[in-house]
Protein backbone atom coordinates (compact mmCIF):
# COMPACT_ATOMS: atom_id res chain seq x y z
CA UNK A 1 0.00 0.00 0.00
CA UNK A 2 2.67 2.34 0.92
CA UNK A 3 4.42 1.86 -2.35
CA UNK A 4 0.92 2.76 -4.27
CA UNK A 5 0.66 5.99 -2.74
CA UNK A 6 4.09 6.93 -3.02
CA UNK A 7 3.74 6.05 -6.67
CA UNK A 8 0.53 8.05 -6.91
CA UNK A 9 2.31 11.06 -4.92
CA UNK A 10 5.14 10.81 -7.45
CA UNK A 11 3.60 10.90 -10.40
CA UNK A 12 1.07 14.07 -9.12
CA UNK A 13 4.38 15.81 -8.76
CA UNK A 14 5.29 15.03 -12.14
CA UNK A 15 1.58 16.45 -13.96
CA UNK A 16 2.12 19.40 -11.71
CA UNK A 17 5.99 20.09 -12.98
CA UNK A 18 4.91 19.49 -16.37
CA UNK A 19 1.63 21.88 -16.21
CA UNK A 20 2.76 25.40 -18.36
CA UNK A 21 3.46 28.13 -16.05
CA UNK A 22 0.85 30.81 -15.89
CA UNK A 23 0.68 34.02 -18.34
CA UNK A 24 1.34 36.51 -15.26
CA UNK A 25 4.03 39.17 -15.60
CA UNK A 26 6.65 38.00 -12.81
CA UNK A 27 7.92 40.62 -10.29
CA UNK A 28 11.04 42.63 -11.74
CA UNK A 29 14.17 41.53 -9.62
CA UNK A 30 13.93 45.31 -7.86
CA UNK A 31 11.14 47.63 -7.21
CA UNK A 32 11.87 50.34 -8.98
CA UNK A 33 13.10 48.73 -12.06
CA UNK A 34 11.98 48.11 -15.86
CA UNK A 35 13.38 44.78 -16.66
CA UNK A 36 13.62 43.46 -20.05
CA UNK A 37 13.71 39.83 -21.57
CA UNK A 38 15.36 38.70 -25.31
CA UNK A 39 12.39 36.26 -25.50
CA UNK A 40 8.81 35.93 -25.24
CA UNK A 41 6.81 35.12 -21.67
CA UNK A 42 9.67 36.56 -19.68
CA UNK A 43 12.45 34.34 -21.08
CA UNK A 44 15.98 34.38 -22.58
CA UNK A 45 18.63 36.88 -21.81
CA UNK A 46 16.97 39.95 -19.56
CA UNK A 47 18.47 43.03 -17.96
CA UNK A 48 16.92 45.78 -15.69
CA UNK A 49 17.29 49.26 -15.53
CA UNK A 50 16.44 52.09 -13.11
CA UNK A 51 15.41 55.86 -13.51
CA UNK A 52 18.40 55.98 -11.18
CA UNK A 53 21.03 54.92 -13.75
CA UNK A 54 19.88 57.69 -16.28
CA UNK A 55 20.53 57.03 -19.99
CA UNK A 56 21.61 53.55 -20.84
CA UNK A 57 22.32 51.58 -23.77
CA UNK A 58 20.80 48.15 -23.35
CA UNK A 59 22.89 45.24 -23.72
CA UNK A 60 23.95 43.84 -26.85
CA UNK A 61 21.79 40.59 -26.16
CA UNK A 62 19.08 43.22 -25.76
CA UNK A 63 19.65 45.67 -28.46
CA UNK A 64 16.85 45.39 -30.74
CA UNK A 65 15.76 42.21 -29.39
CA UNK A 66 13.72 42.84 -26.68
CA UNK A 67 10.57 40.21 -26.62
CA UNK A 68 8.81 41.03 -23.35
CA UNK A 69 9.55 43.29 -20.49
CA UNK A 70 7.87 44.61 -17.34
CA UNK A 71 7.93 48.00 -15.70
CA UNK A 72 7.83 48.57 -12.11
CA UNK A 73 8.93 52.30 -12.70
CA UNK A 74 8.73 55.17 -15.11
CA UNK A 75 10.60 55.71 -18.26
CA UNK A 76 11.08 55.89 -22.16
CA UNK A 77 12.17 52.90 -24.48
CA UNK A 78 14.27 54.83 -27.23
CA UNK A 79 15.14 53.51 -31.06
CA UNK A 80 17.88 56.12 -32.59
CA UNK A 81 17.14 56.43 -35.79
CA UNK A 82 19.86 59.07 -36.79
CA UNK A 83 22.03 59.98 -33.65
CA UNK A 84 21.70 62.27 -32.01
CA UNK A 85 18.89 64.14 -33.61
CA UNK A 86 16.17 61.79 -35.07
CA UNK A 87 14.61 58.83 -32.23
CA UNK A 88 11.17 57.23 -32.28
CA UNK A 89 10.27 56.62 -28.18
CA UNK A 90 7.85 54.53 -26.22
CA UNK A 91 6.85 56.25 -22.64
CA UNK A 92 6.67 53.01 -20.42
CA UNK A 93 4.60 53.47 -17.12
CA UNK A 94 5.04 52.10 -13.47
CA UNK A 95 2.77 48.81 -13.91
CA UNK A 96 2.98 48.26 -18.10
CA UNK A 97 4.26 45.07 -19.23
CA UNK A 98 4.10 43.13 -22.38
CA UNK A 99 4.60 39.44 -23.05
CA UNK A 100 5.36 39.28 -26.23
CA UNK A 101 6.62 42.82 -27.64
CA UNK A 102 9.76 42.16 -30.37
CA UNK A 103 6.72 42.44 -33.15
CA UNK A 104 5.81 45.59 -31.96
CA UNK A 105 8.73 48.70 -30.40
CA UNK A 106 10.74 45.29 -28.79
CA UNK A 107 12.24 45.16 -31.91
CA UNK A 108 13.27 48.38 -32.35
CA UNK A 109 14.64 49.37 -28.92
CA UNK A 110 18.36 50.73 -28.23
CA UNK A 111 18.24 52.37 -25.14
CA UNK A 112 16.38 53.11 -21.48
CA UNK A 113 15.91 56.40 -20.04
CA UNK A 114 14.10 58.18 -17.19
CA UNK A 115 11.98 60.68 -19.85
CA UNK A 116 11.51 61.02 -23.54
């Protein structure tokens, strides 16, 4: 009997390990932060930022290639089109977040900063 049910307990553990994870934007590592993600759902390579840090460059990994991302803080996604004169921007709000975004400005984006 005690073999059974360990059996049973097992393989519950497995169906719940293999069930998809839910659609929910996670928590950014910081409060305070925008964090960004190469891939869709919050996966692949990812970086955050804060208005603290100013103007940034994202990443290499990032640059461009930005397939979901979450903001717990204010700020402006920025594509340079000619440098430094022409840029297209995206204001991003405390509490925005997109799961799948490098269709849309994701795939355009080149650098973080606190305004537009």
């Amino acid at each position: 009997m005690r073999i059974a049910t360990g059996a049973g307990a097992i393989a519950l553990a497995m169906v719940a390990c293999a069930t998809p994870a839910t659609a929910a934007a996670p928590a950014s590592r910081t409060s305070g932060d925008i964090c960004l993600w190469s891939g869709r759902d919050y996966s692949g390579a990812s970086w955050c930022w804060s208005p603290d840090h100013g103007y940034v460059d994202v990443p290499p990994a990032l640059h461009d290639n930005v397939g979901s991302f979450i903001a717990h803080a204010d700020g402006c996604f920025i594509n340079w089109i000619s440098v430094p004169d022409r840029k297209e921007t995206r204001v991003v709000r405390d509490g925005d977040y997109r799961r799948v975004y490098k269709d849309d400005f994701g795939g355009k984006i080149d650098a973080v900063a606190p305004n537009c």
